[in-house]
Protein backbone atom coordinates (compact mmCIF):
# COMPACT_ATOMS: atom_id res chain seq x y z
CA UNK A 1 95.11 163.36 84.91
CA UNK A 2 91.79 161.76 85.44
CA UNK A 3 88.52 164.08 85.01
CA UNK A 4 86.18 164.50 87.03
CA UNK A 5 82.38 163.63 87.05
CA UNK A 6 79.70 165.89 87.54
CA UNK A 7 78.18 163.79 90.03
CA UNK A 8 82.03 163.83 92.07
CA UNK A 9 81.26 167.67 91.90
CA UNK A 10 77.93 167.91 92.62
CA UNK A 11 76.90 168.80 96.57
CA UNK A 12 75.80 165.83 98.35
CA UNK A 13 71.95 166.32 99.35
CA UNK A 14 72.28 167.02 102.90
CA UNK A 15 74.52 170.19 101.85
CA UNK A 16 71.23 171.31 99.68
CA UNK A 17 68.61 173.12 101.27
CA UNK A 18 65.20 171.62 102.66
CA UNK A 19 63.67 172.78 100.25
CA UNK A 20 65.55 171.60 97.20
CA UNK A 21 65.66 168.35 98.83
CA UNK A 22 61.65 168.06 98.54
CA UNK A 23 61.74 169.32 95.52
CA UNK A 24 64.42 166.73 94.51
CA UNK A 25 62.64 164.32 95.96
CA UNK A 26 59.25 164.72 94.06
CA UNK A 27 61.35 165.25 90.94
CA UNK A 28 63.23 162.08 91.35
CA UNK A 29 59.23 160.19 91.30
CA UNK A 30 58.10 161.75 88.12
CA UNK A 31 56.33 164.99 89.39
CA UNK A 32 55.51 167.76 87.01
CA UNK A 33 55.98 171.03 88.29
CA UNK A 34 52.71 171.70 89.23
CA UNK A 35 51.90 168.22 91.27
CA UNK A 36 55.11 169.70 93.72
CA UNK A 37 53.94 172.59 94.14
CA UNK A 38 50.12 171.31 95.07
CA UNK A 39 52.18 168.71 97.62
CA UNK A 40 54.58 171.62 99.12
CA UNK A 41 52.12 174.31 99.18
CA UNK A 42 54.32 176.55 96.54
CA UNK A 43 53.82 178.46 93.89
CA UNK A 44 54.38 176.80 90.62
CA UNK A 45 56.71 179.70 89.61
CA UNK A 46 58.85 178.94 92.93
CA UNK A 47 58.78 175.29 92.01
CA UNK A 48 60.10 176.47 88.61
CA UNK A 49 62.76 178.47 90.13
CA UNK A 50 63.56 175.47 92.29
CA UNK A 51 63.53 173.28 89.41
CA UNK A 52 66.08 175.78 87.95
CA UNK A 53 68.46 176.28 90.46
CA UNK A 54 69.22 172.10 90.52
CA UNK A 55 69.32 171.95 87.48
CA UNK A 56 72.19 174.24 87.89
CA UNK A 57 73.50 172.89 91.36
CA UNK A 58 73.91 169.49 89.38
CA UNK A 59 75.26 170.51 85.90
CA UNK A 60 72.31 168.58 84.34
CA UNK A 61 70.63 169.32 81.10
CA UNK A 62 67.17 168.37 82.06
CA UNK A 63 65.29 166.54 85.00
CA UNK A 64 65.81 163.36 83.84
CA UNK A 65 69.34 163.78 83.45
CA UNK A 66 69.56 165.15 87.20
CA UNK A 67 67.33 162.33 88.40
CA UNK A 68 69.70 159.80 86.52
CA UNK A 69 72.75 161.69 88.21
CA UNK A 70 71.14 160.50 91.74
CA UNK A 71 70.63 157.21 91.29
CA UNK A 72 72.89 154.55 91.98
CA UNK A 73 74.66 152.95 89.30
CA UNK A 74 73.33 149.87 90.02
CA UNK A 75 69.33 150.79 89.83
CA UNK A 76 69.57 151.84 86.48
CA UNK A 77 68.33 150.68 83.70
CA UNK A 78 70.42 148.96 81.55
CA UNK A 79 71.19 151.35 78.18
CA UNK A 80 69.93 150.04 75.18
CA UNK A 81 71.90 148.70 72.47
CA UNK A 82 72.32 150.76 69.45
CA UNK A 83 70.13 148.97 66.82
CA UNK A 84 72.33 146.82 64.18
CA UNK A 85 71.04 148.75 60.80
CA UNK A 86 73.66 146.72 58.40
CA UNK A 87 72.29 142.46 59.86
CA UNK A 88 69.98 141.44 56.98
CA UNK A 89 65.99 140.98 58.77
CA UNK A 90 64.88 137.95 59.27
């Protein structure tokens, strides 16, 4: 039986509200909190809320985790390689 991905689970944005679509949006270009809520008009404690509740929606740990979640596979960054601790430096 195959499992799952949160992102297979996850609502597709035009299920979310308006709202947490903005939001989502602003998250997904680096805003902080309080630069949403100066560019929605909100409070920074709805923001918060916001913030919460996709966190939530998503199953994601953090924002950068739910931002990751949204992006296709293909813009993102490569991962990094472990580094190779036991190769004797040059």
């Amino acid at each position: 039986m195959e499992k799952s991905s949160v992102r297979d689970s996850a609502p597709p944005a035009h299920r979310l509200s308006r709202r947490h679509r903005e939001v989502l949006f602003y998250i997904s270009k680096g805003f902080h909190n309080g630069d949403i809520a100066s560019a929605l008009g909100l409070s920074g404690r709805s923001v918060k809320h916001c913030v919460e509740q996709l966190l939530l929606i998503y199953g994601a740990a953090n924002r950068t985790e739910l931002t990751g979640m949204l992006l296709p596979e293909e813009s993102r960054p490569p991962a990094e390689p472990a580094p190779d601790f036991d190769s004797p430096r040059a």
